[in-house]
N, C-alpha and C. Protein backbone atom coordinates (compact mmCIF):
# COMPACT_ATOMS: atom_id res chain seq x y z
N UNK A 1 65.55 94.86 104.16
CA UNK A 1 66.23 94.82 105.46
C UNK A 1 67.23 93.67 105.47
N UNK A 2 68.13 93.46 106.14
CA UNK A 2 69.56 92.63 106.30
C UNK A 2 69.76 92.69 107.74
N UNK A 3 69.33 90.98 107.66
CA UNK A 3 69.29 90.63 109.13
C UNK A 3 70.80 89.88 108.74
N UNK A 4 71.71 90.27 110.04
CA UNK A 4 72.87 89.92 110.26
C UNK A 4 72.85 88.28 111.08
N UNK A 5 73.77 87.42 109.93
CA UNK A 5 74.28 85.72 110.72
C UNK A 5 75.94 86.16 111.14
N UNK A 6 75.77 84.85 111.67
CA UNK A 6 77.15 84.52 112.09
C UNK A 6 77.74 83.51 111.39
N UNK A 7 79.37 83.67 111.22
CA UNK A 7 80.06 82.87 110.85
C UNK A 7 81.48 82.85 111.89
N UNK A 8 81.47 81.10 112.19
CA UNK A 8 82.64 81.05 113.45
C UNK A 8 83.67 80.25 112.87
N UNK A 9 85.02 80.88 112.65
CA UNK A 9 85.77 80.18 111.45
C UNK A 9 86.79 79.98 112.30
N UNK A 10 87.56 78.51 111.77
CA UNK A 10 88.45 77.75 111.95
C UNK A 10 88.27 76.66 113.47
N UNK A 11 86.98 76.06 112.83
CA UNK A 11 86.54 75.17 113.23
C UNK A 11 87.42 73.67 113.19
N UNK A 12 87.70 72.80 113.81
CA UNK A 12 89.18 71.93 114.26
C UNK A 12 89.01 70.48 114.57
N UNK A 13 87.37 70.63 114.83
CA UNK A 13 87.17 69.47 115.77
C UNK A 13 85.35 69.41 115.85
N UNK A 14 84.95 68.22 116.10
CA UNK A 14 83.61 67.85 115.99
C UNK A 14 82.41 68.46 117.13
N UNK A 15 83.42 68.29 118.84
CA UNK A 15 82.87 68.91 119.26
C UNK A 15 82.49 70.03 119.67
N UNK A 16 83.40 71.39 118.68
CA UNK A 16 82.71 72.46 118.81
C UNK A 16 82.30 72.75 117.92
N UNK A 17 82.22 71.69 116.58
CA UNK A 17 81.04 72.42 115.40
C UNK A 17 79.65 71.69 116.01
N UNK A 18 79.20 70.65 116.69
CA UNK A 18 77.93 70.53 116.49
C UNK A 18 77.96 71.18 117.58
N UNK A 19 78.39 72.06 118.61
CA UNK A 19 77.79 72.96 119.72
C UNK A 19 77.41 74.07 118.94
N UNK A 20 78.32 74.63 118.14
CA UNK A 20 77.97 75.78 117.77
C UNK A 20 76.99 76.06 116.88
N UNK A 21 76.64 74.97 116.09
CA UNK A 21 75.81 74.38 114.96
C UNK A 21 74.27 74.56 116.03
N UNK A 22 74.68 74.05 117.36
CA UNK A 22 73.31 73.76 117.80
C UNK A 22 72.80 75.01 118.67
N UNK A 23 73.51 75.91 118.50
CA UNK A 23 72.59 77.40 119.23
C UNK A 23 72.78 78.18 118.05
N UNK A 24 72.61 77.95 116.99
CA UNK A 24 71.77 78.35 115.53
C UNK A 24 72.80 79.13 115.01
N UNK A 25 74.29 78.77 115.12
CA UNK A 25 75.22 79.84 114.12
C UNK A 25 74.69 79.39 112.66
N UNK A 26 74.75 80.55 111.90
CA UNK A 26 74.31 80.06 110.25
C UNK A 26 75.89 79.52 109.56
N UNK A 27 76.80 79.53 109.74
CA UNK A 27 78.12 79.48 109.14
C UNK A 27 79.34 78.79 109.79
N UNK A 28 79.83 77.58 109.64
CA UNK A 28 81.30 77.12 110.06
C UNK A 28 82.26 77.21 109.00
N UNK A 29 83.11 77.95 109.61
CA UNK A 29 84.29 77.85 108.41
C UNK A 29 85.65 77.16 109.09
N UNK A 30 86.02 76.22 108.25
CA UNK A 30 87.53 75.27 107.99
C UNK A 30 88.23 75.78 107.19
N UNK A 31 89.14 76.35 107.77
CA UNK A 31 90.55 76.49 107.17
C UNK A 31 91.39 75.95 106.73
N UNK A 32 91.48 75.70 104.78
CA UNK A 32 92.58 74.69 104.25
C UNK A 32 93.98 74.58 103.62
N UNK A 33 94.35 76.01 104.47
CA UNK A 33 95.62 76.70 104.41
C UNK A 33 96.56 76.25 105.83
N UNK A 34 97.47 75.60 104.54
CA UNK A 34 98.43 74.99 105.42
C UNK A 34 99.24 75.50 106.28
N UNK A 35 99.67 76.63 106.43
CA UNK A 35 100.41 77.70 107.25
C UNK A 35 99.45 78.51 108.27
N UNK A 36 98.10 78.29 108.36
CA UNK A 36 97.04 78.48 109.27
C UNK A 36 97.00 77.83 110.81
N UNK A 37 97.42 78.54 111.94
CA UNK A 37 96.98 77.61 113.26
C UNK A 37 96.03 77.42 113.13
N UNK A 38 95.07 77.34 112.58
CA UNK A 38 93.70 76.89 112.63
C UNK A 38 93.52 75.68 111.21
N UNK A 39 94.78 75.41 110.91
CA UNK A 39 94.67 74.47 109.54
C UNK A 39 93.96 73.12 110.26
N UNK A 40 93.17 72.19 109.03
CA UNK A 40 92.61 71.41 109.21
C UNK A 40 92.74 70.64 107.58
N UNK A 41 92.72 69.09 107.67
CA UNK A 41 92.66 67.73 106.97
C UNK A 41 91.64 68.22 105.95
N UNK A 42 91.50 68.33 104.83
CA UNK A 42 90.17 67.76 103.91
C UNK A 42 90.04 66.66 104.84
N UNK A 43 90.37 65.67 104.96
CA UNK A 43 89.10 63.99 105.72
C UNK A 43 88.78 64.57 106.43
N UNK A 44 89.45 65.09 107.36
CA UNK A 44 89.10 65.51 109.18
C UNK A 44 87.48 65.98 109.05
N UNK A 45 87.85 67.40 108.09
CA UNK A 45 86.72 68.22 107.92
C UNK A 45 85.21 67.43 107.17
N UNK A 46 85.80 67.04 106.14
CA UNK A 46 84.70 65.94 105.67
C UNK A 46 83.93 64.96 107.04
N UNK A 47 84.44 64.47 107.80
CA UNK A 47 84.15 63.62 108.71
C UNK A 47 83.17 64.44 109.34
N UNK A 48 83.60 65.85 109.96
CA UNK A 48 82.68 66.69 110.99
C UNK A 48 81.59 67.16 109.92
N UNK A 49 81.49 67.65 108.89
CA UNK A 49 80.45 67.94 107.91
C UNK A 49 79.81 66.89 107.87
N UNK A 50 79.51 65.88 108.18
CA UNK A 50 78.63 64.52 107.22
C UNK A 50 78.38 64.44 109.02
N UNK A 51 79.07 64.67 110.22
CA UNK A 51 78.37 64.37 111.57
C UNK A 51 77.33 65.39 112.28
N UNK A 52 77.58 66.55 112.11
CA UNK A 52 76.79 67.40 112.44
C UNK A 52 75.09 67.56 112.29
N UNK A 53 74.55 67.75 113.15
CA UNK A 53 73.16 67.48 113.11
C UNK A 53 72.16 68.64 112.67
N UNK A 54 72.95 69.29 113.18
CA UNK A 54 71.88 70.51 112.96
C UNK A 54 72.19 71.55 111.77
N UNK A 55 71.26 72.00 111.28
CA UNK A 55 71.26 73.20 109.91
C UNK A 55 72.40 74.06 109.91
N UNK A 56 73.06 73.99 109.26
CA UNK A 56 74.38 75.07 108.81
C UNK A 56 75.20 74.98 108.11
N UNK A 57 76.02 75.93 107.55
CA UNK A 57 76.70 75.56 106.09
C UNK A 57 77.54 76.00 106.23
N UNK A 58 78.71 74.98 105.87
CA UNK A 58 79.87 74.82 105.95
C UNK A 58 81.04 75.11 104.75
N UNK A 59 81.87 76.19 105.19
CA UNK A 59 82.61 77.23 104.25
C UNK A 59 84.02 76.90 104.07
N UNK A 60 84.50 76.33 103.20
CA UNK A 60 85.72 75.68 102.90
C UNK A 60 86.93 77.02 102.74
N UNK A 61 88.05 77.60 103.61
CA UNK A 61 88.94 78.51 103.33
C UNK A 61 89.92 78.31 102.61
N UNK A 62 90.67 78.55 101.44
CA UNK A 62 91.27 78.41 100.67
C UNK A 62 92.39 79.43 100.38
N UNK A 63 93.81 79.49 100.38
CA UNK A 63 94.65 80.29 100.13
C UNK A 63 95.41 80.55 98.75
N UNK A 64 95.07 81.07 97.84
CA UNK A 64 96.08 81.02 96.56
C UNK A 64 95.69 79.48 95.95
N UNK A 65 94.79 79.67 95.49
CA UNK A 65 94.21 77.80 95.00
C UNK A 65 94.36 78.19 93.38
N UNK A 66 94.29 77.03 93.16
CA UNK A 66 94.27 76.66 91.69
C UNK A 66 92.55 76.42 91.43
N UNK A 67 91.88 76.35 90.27
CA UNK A 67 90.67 76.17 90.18
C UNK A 67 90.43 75.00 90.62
N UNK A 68 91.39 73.70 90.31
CA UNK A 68 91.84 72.24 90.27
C UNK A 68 91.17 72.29 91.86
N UNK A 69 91.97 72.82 92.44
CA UNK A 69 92.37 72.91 93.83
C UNK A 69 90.76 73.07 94.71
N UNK A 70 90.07 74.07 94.51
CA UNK A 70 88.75 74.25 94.94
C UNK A 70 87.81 73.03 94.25
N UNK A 71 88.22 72.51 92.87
CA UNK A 71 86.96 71.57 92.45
C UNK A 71 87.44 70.24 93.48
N UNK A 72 88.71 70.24 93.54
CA UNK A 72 89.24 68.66 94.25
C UNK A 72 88.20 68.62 95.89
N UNK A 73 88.66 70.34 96.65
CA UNK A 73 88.53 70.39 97.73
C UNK A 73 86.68 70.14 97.75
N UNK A 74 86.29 70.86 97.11
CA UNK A 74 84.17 70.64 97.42
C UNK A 74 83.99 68.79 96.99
N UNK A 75 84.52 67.99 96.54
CA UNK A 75 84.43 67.03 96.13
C UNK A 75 84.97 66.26 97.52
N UNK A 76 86.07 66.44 98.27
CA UNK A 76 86.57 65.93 99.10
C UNK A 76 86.21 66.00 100.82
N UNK A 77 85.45 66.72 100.32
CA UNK A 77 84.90 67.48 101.62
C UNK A 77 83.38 68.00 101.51
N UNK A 78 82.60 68.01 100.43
CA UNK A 78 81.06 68.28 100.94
C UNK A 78 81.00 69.35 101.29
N UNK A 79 81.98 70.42 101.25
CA UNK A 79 81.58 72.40 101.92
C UNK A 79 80.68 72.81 101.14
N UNK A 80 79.38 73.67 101.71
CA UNK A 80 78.52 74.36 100.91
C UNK A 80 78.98 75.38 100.18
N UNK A 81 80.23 76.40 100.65
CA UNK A 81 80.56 77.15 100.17
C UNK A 81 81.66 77.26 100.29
N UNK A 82 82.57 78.20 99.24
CA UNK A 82 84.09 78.25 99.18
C UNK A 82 84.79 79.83 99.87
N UNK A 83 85.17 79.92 100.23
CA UNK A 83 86.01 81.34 100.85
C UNK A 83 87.79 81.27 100.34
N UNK A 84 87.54 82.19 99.36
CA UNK A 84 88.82 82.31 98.59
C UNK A 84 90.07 83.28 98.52
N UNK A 85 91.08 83.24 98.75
CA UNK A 85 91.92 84.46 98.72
C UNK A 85 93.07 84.46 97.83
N UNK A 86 92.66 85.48 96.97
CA UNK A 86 93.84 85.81 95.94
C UNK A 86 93.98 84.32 94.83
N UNK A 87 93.16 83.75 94.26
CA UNK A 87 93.23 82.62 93.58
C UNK A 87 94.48 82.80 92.17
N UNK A 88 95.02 81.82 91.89
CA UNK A 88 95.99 81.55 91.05
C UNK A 88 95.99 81.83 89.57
N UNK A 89 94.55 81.03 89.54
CA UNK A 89 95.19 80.38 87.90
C UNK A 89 93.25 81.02 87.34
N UNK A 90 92.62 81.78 87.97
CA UNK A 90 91.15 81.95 87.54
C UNK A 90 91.19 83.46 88.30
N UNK A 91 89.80 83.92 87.65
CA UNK A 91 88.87 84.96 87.93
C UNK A 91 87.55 85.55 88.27
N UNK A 92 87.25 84.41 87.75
CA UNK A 92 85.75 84.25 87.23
C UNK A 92 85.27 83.14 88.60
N UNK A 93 84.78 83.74 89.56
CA UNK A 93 84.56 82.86 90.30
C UNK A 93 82.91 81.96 90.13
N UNK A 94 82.02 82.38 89.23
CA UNK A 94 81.24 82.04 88.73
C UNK A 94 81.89 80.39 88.11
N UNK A 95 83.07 79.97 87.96
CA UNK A 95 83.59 79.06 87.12
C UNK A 95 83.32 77.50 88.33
N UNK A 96 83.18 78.19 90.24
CA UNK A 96 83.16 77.43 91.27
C UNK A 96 81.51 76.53 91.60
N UNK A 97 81.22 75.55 91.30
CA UNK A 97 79.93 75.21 91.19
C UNK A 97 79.39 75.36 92.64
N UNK A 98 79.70 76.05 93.68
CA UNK A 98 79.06 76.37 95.11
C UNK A 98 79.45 77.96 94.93
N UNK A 99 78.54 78.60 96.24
CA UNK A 99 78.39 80.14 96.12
C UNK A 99 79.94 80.43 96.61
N UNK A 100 80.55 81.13 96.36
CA UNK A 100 82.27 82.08 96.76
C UNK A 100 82.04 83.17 97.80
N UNK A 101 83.07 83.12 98.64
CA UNK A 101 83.17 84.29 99.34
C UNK A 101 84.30 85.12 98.78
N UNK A 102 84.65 86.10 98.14
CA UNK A 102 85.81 86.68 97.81
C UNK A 102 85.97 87.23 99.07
N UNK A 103 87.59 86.65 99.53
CA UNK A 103 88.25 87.58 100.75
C UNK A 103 88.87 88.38 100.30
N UNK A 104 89.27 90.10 100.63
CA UNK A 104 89.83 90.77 100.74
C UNK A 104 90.63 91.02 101.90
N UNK A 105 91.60 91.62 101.88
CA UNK A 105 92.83 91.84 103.36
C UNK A 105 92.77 93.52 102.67
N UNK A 106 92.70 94.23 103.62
CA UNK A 106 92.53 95.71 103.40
C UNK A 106 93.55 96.30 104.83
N UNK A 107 94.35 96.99 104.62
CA UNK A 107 95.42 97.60 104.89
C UNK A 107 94.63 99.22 105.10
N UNK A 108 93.80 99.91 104.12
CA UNK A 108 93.15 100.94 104.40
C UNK A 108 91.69 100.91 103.47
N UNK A 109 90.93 101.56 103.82
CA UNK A 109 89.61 101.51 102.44
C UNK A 109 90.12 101.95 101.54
N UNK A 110 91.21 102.33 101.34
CA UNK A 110 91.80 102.83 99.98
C UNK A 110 91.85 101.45 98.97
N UNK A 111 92.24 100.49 99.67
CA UNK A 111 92.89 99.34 99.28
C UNK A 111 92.05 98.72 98.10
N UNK A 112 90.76 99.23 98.42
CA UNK A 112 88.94 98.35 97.97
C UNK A 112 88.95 98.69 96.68
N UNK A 113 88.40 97.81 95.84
CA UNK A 113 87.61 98.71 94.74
C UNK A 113 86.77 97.11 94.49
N UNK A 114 85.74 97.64 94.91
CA UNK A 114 84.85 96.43 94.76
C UNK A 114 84.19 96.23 92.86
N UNK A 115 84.27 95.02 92.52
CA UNK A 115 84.02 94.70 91.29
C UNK A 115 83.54 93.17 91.54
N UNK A 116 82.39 92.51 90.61
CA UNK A 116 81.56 91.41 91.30
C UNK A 116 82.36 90.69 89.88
N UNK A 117 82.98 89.37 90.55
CA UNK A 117 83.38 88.40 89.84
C UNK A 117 82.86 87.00 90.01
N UNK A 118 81.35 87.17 89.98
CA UNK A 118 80.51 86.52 89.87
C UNK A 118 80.53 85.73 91.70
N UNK A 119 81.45 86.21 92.76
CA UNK A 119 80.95 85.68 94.11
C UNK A 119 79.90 86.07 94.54
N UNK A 120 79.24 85.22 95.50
CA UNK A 120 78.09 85.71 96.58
C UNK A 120 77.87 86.58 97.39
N UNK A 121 79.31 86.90 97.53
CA UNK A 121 79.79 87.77 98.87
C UNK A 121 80.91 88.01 99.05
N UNK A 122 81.69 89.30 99.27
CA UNK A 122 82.60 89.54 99.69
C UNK A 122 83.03 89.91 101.34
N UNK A 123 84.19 89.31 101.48
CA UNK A 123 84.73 89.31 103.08
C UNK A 123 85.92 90.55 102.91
N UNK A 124 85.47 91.17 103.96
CA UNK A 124 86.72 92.13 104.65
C UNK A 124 87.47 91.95 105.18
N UNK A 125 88.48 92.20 105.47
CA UNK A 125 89.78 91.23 107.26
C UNK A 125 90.60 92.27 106.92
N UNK A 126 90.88 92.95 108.20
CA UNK A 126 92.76 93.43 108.22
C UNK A 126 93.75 92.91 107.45
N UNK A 127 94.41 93.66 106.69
CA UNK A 127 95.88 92.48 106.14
C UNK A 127 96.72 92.39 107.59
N UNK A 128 97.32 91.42 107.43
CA UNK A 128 98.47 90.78 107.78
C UNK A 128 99.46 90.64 106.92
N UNK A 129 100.41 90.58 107.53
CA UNK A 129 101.92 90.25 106.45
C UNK A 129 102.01 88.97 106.40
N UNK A 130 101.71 88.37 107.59
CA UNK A 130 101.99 86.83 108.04
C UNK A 130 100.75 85.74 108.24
N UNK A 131 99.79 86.22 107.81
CA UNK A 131 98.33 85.40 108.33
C UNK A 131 97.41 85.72 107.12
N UNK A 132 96.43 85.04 107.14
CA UNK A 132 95.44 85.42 106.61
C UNK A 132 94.18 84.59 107.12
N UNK A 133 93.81 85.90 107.70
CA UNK A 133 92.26 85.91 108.57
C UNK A 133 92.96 85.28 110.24
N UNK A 134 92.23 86.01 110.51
CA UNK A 134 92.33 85.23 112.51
C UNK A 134 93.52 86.31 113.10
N UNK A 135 93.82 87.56 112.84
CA UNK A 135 94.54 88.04 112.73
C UNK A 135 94.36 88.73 114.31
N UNK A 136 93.11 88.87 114.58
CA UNK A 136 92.76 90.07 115.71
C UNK A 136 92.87 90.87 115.16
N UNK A 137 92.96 91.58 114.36
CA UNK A 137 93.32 93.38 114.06
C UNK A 137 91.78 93.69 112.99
N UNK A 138 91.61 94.77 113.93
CA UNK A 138 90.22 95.39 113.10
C UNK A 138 90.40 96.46 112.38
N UNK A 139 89.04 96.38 111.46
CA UNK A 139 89.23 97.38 110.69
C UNK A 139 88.46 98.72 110.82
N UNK A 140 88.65 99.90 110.34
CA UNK A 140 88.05 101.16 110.87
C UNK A 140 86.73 100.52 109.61
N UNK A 141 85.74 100.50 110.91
CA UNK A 141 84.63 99.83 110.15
C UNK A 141 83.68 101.20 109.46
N UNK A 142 83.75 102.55 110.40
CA UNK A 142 83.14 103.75 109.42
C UNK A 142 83.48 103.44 107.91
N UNK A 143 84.83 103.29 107.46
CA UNK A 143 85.02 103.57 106.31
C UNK A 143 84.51 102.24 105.27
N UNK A 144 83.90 101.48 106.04
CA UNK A 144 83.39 100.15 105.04
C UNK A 144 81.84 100.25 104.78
N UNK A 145 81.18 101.32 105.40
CA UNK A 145 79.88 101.03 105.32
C UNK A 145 79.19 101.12 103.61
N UNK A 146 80.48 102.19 102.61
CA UNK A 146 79.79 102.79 101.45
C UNK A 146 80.56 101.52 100.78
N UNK A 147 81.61 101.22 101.26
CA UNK A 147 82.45 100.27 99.91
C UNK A 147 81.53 99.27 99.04
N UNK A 148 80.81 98.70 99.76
CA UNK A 148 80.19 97.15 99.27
C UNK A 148 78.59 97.42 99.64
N UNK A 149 77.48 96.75 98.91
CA UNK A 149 76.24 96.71 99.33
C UNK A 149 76.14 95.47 100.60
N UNK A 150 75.71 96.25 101.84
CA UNK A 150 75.47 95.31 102.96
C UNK A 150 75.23 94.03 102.65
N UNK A 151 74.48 93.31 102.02
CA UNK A 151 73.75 92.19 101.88
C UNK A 151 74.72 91.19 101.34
N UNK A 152 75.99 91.61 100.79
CA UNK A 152 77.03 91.09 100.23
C UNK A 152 77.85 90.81 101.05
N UNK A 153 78.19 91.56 102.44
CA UNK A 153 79.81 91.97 102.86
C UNK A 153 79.70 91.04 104.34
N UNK A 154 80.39 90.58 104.26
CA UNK A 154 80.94 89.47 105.36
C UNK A 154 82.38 90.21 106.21
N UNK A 155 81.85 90.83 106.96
CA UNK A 155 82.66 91.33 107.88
C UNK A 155 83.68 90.71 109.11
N UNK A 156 85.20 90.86 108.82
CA UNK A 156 85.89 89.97 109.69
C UNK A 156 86.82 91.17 110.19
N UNK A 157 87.99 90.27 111.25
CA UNK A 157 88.70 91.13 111.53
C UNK A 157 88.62 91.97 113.35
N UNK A 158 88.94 91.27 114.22
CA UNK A 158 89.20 91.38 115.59
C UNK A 158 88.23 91.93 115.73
N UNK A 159 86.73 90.54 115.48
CA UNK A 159 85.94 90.83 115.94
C UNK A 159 85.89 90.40 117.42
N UNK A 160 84.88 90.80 118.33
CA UNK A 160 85.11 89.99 119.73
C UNK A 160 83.42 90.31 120.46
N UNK A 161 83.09 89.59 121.92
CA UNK A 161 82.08 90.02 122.16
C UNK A 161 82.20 91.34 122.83
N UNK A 162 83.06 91.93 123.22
CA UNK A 162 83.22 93.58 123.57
C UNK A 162 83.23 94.32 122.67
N UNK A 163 83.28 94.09 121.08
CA UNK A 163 82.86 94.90 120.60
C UNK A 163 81.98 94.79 119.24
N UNK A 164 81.46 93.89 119.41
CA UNK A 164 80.34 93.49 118.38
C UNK A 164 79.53 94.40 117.88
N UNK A 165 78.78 94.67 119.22
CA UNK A 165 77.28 95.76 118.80
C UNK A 165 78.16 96.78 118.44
N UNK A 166 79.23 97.56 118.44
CA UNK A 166 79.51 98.72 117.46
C UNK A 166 80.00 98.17 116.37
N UNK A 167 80.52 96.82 116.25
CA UNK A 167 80.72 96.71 114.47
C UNK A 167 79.39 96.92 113.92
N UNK A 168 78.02 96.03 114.33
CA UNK A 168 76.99 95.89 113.98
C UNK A 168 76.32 97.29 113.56
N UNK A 169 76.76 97.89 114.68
CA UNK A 169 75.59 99.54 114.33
C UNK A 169 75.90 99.93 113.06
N UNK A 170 77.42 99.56 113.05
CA UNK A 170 77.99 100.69 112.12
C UNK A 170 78.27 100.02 110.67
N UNK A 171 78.14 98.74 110.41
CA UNK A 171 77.92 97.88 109.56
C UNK A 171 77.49 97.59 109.54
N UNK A 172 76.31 97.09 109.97
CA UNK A 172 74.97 96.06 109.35
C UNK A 172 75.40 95.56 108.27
N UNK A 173 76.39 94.16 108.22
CA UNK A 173 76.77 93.25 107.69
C UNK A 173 75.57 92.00 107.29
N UNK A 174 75.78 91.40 106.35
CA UNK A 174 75.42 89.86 106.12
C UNK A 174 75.85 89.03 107.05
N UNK A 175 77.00 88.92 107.52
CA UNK A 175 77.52 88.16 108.12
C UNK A 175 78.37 88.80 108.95
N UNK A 176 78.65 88.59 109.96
CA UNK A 176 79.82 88.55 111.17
C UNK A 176 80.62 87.22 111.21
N UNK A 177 81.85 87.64 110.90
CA UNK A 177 82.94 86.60 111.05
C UNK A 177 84.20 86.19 111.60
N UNK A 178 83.67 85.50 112.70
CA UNK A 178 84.64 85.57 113.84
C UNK A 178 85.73 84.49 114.17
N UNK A 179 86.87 84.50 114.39
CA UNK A 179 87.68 83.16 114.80
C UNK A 179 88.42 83.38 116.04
N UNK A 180 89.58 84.38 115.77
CA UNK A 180 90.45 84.51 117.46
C UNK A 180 89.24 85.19 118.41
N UNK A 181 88.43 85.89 117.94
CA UNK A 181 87.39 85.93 119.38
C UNK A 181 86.61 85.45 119.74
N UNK A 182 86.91 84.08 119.23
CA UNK A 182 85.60 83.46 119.78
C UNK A 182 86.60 81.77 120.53
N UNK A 183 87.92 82.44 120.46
CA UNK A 183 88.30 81.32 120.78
C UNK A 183 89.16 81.00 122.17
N UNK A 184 89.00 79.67 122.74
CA UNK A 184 90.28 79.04 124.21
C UNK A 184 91.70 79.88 123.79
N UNK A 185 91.79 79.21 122.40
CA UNK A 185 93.23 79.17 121.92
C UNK A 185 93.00 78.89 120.00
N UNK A 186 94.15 79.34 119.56
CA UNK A 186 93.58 78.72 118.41
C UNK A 186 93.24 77.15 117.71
N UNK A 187 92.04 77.22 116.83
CA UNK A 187 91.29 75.98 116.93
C UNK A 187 90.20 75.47 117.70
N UNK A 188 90.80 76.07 119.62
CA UNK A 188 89.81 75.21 120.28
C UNK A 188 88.37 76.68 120.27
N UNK A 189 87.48 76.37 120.20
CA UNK A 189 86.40 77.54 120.80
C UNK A 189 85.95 77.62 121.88
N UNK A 190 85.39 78.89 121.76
CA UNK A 190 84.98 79.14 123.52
C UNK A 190 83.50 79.11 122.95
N UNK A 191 82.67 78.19 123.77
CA UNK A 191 80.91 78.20 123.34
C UNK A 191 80.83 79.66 124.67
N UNK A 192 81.06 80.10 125.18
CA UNK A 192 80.67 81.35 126.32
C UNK A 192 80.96 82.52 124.96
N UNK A 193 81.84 82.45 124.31
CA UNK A 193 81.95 83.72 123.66
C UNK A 193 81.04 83.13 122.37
N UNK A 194 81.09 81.89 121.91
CA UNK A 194 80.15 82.40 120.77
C UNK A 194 78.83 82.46 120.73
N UNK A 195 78.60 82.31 122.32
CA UNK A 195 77.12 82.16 122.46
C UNK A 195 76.76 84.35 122.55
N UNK A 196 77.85 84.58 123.31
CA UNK A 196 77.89 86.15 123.81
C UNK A 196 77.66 86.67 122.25
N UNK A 197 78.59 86.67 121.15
CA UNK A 197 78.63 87.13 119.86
C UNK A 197 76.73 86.75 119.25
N UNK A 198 76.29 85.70 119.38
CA UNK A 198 75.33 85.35 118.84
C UNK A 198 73.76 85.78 119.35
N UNK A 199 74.12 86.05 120.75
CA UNK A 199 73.02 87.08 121.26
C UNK A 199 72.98 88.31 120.95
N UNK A 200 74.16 89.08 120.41
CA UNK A 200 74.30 90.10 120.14
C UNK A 200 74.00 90.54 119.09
N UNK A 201 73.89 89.29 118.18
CA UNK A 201 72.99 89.54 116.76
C UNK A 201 71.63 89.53 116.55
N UNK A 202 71.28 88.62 117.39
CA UNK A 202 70.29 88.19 117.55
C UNK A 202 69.13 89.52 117.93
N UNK A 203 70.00 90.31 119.11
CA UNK A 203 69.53 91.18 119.69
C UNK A 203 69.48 92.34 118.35
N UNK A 204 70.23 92.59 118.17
CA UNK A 204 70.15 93.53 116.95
C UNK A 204 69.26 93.57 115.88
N UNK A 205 69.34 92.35 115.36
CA UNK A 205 68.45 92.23 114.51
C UNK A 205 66.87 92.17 115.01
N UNK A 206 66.66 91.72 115.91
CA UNK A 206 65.13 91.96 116.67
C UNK A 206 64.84 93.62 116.77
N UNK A 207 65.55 94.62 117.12
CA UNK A 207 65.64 95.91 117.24
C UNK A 207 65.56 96.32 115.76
N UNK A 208 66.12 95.41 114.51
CA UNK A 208 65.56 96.47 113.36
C UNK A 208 64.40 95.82 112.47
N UNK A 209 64.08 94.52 113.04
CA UNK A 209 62.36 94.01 112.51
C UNK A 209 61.62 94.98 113.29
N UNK A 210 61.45 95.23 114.60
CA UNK A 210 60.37 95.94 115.56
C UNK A 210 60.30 97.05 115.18
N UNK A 211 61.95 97.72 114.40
CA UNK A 211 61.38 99.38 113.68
C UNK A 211 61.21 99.61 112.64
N UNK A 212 61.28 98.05 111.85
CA UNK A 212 60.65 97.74 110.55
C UNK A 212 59.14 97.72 110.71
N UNK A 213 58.70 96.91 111.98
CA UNK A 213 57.27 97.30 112.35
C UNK A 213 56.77 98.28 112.36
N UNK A 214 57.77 98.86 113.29
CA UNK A 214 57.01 100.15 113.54
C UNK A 214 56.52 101.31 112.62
N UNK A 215 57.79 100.80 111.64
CA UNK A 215 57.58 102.02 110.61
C UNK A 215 56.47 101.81 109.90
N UNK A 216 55.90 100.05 109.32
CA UNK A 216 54.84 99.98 108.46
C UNK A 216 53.90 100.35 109.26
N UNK A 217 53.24 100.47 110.53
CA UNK A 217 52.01 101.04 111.57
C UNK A 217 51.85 102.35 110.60
């Protein structure tokens, strides 16, 4: 069974990672793409990682990096994990001494052809021409359910709390990964929406332990 976390990305500032940290999101992600409204400092981010109190792991975003580039950034910053897109000069993400998220930008499920290059997990998101990730634009989530094994796939892409529980039904993701809907503006967060997103998992996943119960009766 694959109980679905959350991940609330492009985190900016201290006081909405230890709020969000503290009503049990499993995932903050910092964005270290410089052309990102949601860009953020290696120090900055280092600073809020080493303040935060409560359990959660913190996902370093990376655009077109050099290998250099990801070993400098986990060194400079303390991220548990790396979230990578389209890397430069490597392949082998097995080469990253923390677990990888391979991002994908998918335009249609045509786009996919999933192949494991040694990441933990692969992320979905709408392409953009001009962004990458935080885009608002979703994806026709029917067509993602066969691409990737659930337990892998980190689902992004105009997610929001109006429409969560049908990504969820219809994906039962590892992860839910949210940024423009969970946010004031970009950067700042809304704790009302990520608390809304996080009940909604919460709720879900209680509904498929109880018919995990039910079924062993």
């Amino acid at each position: 069974m694959v109980f679905t976390h959350l991940k609330i990305c492009g985190i900016t500032n201290f006081e909405d990672a230890e709020q969000i940290a503290g009503i049990g999101v499993s995932f903050l992600g910092f964005n270290f793409y410089p052309e990102s409204k949601r860009f953020i400092e290696p120090e900055q981010a280092a600073e809020i990682i080493s303040r935060v109190h409560f359990p959660v792991r913190s996902v370093g975003i990376l655009v077109k990096p050099t290998l250099t580039e990801c070993l400098d950034l986990i060194r400079q910053t303390g991220v548990d994990m790396l979230q990578i897109y389209d890397p430069l000069d490597f392949d082998d993400f097995g080469d990253i001494p923390v677990p990888v998220i391979a991002a994908r930008r998918l335009k249609t499920d045509e786009d996919f052809f999933y192949e494991n290059k040694g990441e933990r997990f692969v992320l979905l998101d709408a392409f953009s021409d001009s962004e990458y990730g935080g885009t608002g634009k979703t994806l026709d989530w029917r067509t993602l359910s066969s691409l990737i094994p659930k337990e892998r796939l980190f689902l992004a892409g105009g997610i929001t709390p109006d429409n969560i529980f049908e990504a969820l039904k219809i994906t039962q993701p590892a992860v839910i990964d949210v940024a423009s809907g969970a946010e004031v503006f970009p950067g700042k967060k809304d704790l009302r929406k990520v608390l809304s997103l996080q009940r909604a998992i919460l709720a879900l996943n209680y509904q498929r332990l109880n018919s995990e119960l039910i079924s062993i009766e």
